[in-house]
C-alpha atoms as a PDB file:
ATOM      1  CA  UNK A   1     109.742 122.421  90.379  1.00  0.00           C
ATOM      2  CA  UNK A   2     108.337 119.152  90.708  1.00  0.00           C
ATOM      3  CA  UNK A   3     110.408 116.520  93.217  1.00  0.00           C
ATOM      4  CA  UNK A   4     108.139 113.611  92.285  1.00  0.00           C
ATOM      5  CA  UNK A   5     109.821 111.094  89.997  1.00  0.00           C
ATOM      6  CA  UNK A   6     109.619 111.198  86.541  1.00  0.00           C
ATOM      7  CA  UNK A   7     109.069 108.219  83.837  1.00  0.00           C
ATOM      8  CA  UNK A   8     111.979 108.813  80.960  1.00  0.00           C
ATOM      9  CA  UNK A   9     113.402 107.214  77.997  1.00  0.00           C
ATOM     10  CA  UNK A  10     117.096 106.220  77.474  1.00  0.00           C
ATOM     11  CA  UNK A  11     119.094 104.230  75.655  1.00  0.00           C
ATOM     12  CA  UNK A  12     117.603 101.690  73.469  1.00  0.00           C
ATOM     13  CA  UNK A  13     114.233 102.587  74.390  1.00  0.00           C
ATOM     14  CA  UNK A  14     114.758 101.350  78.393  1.00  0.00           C
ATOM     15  CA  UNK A  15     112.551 103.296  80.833  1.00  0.00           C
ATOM     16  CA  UNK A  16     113.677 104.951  84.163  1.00  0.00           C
ATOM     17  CA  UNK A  17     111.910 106.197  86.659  1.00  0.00           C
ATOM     18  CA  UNK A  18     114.470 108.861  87.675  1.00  0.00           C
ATOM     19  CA  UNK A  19     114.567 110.480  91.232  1.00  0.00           C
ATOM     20  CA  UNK A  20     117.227 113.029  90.667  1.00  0.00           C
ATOM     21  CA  UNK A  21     115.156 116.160  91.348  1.00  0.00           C
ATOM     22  CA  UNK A  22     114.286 114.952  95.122  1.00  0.00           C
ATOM     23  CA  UNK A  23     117.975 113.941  96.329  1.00  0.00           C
ATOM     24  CA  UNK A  24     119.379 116.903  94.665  1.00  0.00           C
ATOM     25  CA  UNK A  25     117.050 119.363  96.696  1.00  0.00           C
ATOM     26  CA  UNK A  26     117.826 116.800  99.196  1.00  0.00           C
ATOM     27  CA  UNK A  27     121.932 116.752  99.179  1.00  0.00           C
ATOM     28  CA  UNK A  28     121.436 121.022  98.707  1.00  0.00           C
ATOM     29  CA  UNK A  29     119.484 120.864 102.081  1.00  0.00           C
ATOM     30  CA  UNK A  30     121.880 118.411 103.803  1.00  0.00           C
ATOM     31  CA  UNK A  31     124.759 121.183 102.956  1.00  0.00           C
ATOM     32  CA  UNK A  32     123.139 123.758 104.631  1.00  0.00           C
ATOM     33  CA  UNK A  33     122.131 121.726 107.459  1.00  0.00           C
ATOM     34  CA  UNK A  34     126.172 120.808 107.186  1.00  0.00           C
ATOM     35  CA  UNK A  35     127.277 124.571 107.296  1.00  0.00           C
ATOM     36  CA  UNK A  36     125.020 125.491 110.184  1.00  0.00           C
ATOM     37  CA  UNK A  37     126.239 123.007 112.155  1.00  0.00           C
ATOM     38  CA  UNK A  38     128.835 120.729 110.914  1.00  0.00           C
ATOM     39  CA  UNK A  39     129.928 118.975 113.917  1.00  0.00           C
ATOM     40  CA  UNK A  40     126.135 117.514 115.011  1.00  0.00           C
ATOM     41  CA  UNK A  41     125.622 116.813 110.937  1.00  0.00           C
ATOM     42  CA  UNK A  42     129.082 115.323 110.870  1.00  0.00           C
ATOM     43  CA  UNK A  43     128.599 112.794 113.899  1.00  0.00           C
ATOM     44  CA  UNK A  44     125.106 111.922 112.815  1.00  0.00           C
ATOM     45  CA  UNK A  45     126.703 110.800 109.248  1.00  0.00           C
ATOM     46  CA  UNK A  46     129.718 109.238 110.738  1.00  0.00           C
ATOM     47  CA  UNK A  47     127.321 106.991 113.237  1.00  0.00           C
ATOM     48  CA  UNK A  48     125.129 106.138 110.064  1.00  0.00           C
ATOM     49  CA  UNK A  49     128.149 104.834 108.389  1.00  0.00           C
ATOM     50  CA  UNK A  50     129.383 102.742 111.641  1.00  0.00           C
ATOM     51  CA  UNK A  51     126.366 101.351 112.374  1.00  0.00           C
ATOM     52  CA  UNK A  52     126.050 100.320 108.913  1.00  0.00           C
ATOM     53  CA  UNK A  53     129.230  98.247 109.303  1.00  0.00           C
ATOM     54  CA  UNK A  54     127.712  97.000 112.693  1.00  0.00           C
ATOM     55  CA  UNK A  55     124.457  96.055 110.919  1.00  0.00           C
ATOM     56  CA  UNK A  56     126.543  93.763 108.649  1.00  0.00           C
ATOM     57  CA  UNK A  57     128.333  92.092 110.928  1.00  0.00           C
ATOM     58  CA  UNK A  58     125.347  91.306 113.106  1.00  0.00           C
ATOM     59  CA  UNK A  59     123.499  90.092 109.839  1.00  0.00           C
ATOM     60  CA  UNK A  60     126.381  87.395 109.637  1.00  0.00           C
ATOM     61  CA  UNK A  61     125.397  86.382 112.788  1.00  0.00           C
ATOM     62  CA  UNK A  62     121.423  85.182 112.200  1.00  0.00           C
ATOM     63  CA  UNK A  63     120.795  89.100 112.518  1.00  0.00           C
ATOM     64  CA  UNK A  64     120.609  89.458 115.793  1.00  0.00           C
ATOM     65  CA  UNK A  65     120.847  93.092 117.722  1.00  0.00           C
ATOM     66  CA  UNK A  66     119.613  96.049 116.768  1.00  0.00           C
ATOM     67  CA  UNK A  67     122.319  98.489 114.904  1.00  0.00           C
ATOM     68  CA  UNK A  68     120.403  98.604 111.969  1.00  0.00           C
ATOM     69  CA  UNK A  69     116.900  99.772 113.723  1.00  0.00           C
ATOM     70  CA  UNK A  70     119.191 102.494 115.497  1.00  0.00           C
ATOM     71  CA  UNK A  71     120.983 103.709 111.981  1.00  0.00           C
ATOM     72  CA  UNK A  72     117.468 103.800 110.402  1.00  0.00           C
ATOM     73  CA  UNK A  73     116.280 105.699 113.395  1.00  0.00           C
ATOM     74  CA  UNK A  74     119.103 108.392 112.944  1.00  0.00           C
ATOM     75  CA  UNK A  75     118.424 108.697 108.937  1.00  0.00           C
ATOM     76  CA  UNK A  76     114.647 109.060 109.835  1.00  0.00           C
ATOM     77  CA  UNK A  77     115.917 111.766 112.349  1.00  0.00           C
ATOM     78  CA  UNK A  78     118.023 113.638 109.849  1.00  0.00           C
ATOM     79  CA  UNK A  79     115.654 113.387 107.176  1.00  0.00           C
ATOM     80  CA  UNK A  80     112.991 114.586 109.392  1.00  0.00           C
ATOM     81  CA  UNK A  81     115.632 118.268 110.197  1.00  0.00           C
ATOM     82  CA  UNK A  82     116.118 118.195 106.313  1.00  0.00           C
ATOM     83  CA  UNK A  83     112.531 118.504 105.798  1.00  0.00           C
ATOM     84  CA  UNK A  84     111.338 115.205 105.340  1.00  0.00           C
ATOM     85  CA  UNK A  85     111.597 112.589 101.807  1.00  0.00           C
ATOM     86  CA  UNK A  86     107.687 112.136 102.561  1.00  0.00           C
ATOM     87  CA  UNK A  87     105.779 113.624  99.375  1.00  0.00           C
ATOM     88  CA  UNK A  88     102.161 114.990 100.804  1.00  0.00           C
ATOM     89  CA  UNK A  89      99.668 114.455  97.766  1.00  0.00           C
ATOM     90  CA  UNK A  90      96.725 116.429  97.131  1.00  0.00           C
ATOM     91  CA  UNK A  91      93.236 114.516  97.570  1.00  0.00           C
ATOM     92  CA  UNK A  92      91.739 116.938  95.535  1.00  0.00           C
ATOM     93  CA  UNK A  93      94.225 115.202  92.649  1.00  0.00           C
ATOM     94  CA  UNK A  94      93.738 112.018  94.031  1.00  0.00           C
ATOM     95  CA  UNK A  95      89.775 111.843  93.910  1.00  0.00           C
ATOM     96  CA  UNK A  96      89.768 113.855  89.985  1.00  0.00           C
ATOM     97  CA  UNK A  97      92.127 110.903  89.214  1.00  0.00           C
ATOM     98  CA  UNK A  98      89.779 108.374  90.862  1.00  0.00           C
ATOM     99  CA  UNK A  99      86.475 109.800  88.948  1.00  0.00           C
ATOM    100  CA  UNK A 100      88.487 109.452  85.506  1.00  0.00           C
ATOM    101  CA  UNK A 101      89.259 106.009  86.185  1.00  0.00           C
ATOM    102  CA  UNK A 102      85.725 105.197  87.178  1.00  0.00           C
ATOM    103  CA  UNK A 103      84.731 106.885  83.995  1.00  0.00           C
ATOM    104  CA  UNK A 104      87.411 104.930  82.009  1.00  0.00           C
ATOM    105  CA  UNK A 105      86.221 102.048  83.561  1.00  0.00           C
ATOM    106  CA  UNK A 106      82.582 102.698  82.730  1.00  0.00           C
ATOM    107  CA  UNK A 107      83.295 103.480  79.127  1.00  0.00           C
ATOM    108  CA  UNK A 108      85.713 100.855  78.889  1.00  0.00           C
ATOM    109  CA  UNK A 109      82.351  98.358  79.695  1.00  0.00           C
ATOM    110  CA  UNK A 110      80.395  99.678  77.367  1.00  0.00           C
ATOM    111  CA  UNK A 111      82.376  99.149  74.490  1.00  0.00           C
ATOM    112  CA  UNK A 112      83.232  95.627  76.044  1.00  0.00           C
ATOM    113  CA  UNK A 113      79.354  95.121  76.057  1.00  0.00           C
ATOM    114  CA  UNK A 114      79.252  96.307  72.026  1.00  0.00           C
ATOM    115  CA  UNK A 115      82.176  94.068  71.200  1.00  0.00           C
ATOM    116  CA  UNK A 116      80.792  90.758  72.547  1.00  0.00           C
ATOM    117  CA  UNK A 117      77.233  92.156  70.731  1.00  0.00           C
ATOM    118  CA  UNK A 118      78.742  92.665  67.153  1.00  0.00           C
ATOM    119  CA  UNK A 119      80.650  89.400  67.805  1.00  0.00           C
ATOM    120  CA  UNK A 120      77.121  87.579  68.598  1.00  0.00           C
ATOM    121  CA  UNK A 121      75.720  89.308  65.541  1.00  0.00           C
ATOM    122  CA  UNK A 122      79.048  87.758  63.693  1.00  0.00           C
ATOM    123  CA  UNK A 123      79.005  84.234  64.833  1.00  0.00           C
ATOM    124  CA  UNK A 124      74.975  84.328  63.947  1.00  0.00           C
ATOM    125  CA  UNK A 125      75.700  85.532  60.288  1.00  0.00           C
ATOM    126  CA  UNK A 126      78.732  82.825  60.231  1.00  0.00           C
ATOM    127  CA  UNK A 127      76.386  80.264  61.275  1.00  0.00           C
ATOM    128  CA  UNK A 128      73.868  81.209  58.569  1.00  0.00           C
ATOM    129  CA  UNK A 129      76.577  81.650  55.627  1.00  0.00           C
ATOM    130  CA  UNK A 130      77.683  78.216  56.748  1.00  0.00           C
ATOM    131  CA  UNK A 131      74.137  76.966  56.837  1.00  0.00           C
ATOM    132  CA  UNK A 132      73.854  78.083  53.252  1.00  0.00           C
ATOM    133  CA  UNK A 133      76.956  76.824  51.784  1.00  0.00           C
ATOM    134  CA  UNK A 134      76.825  73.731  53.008  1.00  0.00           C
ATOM    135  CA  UNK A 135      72.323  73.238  51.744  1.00  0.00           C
ATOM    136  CA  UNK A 136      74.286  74.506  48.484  1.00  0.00           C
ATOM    137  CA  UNK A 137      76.786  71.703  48.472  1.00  0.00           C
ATOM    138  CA  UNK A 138      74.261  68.953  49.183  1.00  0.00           C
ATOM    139  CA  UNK A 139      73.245  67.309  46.044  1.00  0.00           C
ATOM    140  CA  UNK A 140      69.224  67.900  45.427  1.00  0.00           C
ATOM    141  CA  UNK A 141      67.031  65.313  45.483  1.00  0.00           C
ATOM    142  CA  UNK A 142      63.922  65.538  42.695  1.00  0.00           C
END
């Protein structure tokens, strides 16, 4: 099962990019972590949530001290024991996807180059159809 978000369609043809699979491996994890030790897991939430309060009373005051360093500090920390939000991608995925975009790229060039050459050839053969309707239109002199 993939944990990376996924692009889906709902209502009225809105797009979301929906993250569902990665905090519900994540809350799963954070239960376990709970029932193997439920005091150290329940102190490290509890702190999260008063330093949260903290960091919003110290924003109403020009945002100084640091309570909201320290909660992100403890998240980071519990995070890190439930195995970590950070997804690792594969080079090897990363450089295919760079050569196809080089190659899209490239191609996509070319047929820029053959566009602006068939419109050259078009505004030549305009130029010439004009060229002859309007020697058609003036009167002849004998």
């Amino acid at each position: 099962m993939s944990y990376l978000p996924t692009l889906r369609r709902e209502h009225k043809g809105a797009l979301v990019l929906d993250g569902s699979s990665a905090a519900h491996e994540q809350i799963r994890t954070l239960a376990d972590l709970y029932r193997e030790d439920p005091e150290g897991v329940g102190d490290m939430l509890i702190q999260i949530a008063d330093l949260k309060d903290q960091a919003e009373r110290e924003r109403d005051l020009d945002g100084l001290g640091r309570a909201e360093h320290v909660r992100d500090e403890i998240v980071d920390e519990l995070l890190d024991d439930m195995g970590g939000a950070k997804i690792h991608l594969d080079p090897r995925v990363n450089h295919h996807a760079l050569m196809q975009a080089r190659s899209l790229a490239f191609q996509a060039g070319r047929i820029a180059q053959a566009a602006l050459g068939r419109a050259d050839e078009l505004a030549a053969l305009t130029a010439v159809a004009r060229g002859v309707r309007e020697e058609k239109r003036r009167p002849s002199v004998c």
